[in-house]
Protein backbone atom coordinates (compact mmCIF):
# COMPACT_ATOMS: atom_id res chain seq x y z
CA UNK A 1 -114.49 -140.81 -51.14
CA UNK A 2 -110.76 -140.40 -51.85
CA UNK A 3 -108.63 -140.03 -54.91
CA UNK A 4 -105.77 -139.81 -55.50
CA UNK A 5 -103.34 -138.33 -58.15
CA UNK A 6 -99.36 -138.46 -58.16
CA UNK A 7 -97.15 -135.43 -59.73
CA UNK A 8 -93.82 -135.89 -60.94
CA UNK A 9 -91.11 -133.03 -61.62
CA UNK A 10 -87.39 -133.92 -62.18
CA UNK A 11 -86.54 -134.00 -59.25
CA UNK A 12 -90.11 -133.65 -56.93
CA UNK A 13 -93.04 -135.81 -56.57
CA UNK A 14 -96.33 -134.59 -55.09
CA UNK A 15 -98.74 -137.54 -54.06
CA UNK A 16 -102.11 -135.31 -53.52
CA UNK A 17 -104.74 -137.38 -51.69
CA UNK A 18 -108.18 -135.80 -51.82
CA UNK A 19 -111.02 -136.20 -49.02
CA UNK A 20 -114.10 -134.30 -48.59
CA UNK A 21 -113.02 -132.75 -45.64
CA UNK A 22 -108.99 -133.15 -45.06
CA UNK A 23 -106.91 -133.68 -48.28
CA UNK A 24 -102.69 -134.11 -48.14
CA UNK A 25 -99.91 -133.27 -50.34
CA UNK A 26 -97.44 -135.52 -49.69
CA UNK A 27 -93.89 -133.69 -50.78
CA UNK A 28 -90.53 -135.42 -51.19
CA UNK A 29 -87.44 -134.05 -53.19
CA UNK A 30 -85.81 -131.20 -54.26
CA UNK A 31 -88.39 -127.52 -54.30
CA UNK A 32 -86.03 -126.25 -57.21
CA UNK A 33 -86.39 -124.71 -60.75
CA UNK A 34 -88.39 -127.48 -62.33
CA UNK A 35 -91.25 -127.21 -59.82
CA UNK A 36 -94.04 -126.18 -61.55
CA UNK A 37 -96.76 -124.78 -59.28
CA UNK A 38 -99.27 -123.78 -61.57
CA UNK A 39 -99.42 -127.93 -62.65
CA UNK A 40 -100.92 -129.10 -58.71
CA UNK A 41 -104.28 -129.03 -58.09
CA UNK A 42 -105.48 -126.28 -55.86
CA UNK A 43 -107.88 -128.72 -53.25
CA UNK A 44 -111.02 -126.70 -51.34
CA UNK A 45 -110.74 -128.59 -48.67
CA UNK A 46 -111.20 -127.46 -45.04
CA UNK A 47 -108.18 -129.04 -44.19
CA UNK A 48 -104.80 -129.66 -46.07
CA UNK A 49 -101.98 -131.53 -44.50
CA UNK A 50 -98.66 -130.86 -46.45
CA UNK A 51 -96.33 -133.36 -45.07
CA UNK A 52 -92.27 -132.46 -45.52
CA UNK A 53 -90.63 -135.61 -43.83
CA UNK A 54 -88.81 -135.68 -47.40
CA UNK A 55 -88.47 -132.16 -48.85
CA UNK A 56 -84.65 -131.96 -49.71
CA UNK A 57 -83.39 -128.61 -51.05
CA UNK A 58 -85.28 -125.33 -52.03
CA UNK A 59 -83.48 -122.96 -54.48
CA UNK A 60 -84.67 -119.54 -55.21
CA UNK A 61 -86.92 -120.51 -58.23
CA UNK A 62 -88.48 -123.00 -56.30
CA UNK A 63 -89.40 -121.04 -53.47
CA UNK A 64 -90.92 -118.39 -55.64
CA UNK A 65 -92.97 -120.97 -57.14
CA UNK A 66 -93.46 -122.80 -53.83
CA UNK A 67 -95.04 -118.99 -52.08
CA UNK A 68 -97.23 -118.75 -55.21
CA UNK A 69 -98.58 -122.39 -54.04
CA UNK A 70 -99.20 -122.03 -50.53
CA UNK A 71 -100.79 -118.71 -50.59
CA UNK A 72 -102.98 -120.09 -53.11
CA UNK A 73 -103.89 -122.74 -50.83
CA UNK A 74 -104.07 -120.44 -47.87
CA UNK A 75 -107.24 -119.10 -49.30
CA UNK A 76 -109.08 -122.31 -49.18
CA UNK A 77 -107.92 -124.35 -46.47
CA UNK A 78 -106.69 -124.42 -42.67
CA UNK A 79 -103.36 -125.27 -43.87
CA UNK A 80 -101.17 -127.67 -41.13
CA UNK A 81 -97.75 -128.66 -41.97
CA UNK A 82 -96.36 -132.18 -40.89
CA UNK A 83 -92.87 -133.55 -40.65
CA UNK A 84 -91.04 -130.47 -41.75
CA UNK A 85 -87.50 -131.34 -42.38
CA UNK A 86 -84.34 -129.74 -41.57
CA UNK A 87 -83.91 -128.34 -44.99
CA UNK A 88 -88.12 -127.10 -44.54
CA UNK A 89 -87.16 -125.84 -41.09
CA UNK A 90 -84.12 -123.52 -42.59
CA UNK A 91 -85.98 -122.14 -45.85
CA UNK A 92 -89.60 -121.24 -43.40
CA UNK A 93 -87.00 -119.28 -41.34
CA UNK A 94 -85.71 -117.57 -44.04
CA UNK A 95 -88.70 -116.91 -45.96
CA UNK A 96 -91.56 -116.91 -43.65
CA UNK A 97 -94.70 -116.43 -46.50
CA UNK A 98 -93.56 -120.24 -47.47
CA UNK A 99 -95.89 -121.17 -44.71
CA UNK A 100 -98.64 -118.70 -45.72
CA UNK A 101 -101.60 -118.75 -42.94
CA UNK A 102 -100.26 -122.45 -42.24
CA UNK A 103 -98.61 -123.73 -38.88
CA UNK A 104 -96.06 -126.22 -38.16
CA UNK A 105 -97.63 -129.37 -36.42
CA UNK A 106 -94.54 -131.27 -36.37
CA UNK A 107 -91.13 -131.31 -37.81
CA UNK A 108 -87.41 -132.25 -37.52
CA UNK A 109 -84.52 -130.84 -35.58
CA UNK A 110 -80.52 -131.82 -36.34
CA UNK A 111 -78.81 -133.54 -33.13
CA UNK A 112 -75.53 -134.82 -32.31
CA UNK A 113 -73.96 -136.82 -29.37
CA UNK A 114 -70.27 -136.57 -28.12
CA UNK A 115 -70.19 -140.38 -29.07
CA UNK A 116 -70.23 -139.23 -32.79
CA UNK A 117 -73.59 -140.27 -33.83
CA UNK A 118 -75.90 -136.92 -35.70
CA UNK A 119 -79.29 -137.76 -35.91
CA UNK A 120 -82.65 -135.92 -37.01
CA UNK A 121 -85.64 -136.29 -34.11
CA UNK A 122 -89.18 -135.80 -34.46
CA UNK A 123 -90.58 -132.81 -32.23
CA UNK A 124 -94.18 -132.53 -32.27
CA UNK A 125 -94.80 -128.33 -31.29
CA UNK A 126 -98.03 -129.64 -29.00
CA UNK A 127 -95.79 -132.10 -26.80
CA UNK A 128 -93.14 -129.80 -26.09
CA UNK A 129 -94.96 -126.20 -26.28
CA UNK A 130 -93.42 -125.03 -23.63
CA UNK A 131 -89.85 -125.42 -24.35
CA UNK A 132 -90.33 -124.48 -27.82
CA UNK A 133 -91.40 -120.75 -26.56
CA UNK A 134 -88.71 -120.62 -24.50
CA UNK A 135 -86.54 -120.99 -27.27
CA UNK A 136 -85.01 -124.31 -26.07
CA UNK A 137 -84.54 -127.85 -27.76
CA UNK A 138 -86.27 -131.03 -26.61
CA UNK A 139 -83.84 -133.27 -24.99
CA UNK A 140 -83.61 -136.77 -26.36
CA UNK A 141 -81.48 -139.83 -25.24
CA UNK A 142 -78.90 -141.12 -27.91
CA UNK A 143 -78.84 -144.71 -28.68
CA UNK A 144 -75.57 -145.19 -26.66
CA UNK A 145 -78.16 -143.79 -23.35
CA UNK A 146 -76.06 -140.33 -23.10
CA UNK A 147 -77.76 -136.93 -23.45
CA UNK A 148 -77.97 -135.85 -27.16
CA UNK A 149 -76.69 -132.27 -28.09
CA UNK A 150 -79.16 -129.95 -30.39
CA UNK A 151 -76.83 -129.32 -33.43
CA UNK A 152 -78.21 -125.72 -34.20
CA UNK A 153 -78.55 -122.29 -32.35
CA UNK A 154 -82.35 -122.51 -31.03
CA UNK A 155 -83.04 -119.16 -31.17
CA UNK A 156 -82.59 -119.33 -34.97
CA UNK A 157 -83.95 -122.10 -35.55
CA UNK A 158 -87.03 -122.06 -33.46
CA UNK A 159 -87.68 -118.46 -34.72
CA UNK A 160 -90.86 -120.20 -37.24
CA UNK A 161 -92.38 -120.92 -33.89
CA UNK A 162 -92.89 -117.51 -32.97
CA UNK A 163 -96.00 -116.73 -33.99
CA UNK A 164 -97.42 -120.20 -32.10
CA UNK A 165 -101.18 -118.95 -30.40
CA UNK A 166 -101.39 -118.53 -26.78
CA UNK A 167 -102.69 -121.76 -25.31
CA UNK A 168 -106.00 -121.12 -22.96
């Protein structure tokens, strides 16, 4: 059975979804200093999928009260992030206890192309494992068929992927 319960902030809304055995939290706006953590329900599930396609800026309020929340969660749940976006990406880097015992599933890297398009792509960690470890970016066509560019320093922003488990 599934319910369902939406939480607004001024300028974040939390759509928790609750199943008996993998519940979400899905997460779009600004993590900033009207983010109340102690006002979203802490789910038991096994599994929680937090998905950040939409997570805009984090300021230093909201991260303290977005730590407080995963590590919470971490106790509970196998906690698997989905969809991380850029601005996600930057603040895990910087603060690494914002993923708590969590891992990264999937998420968004910033790319460019010498025909002036930027664009954000989609890099699921299982598909492209082995690059990721090595510290280098998927390659992905542009719309125009060139090569695109990866519009960051991979080392840096990789780094969240360093503590990926050993496959086999």
């Amino acid at each position: 059975m599934e319910s369902r319960k939406v939480i607004k902030f001024a300028n974040l809304t939390i759509d928790v979804i609750e199943n008996t055995f993998a519940s979400q939290y899905i997460i779009s706006g600004d993590v900033d200093e009207n983010f109340r953590q102690k006002e979203i329900p802490r789910l038991k599930s096994p599994e929680l999928h937090l998905h950040l396609k939409d997570v805009g800026n984090f300021n230093s309020v909201g991260i303290r009260e977005w730590i407080q929340l995963i590590g919470d969660l971490s106790k509970h749940s196998k906690l698997t992030f989905h969809e991380c976006s850029v601005s996600s990406i930057d603040q895990i880097n910087m603060v690494p206890h914002s993923l708590g015992s969590g891992k990264v599933e999937s998420f968004y890297a910033p790319y460019y192309c010498d025909c002036g398009r930027e664009t954000v792509k989609l890099i699921k960690v299982s598909e492209h494992e082995k690059e990721l470890r090595q510290n280098q970016a998927p390659h992905f066509l542009c719309e125009c068929g060139k090569t695109l560019e990866f519009d960051a320093l991979e080392e840096t922003y990789f780094q969240f992927l360093t503590s990926l488990p050993r496959a086999g």
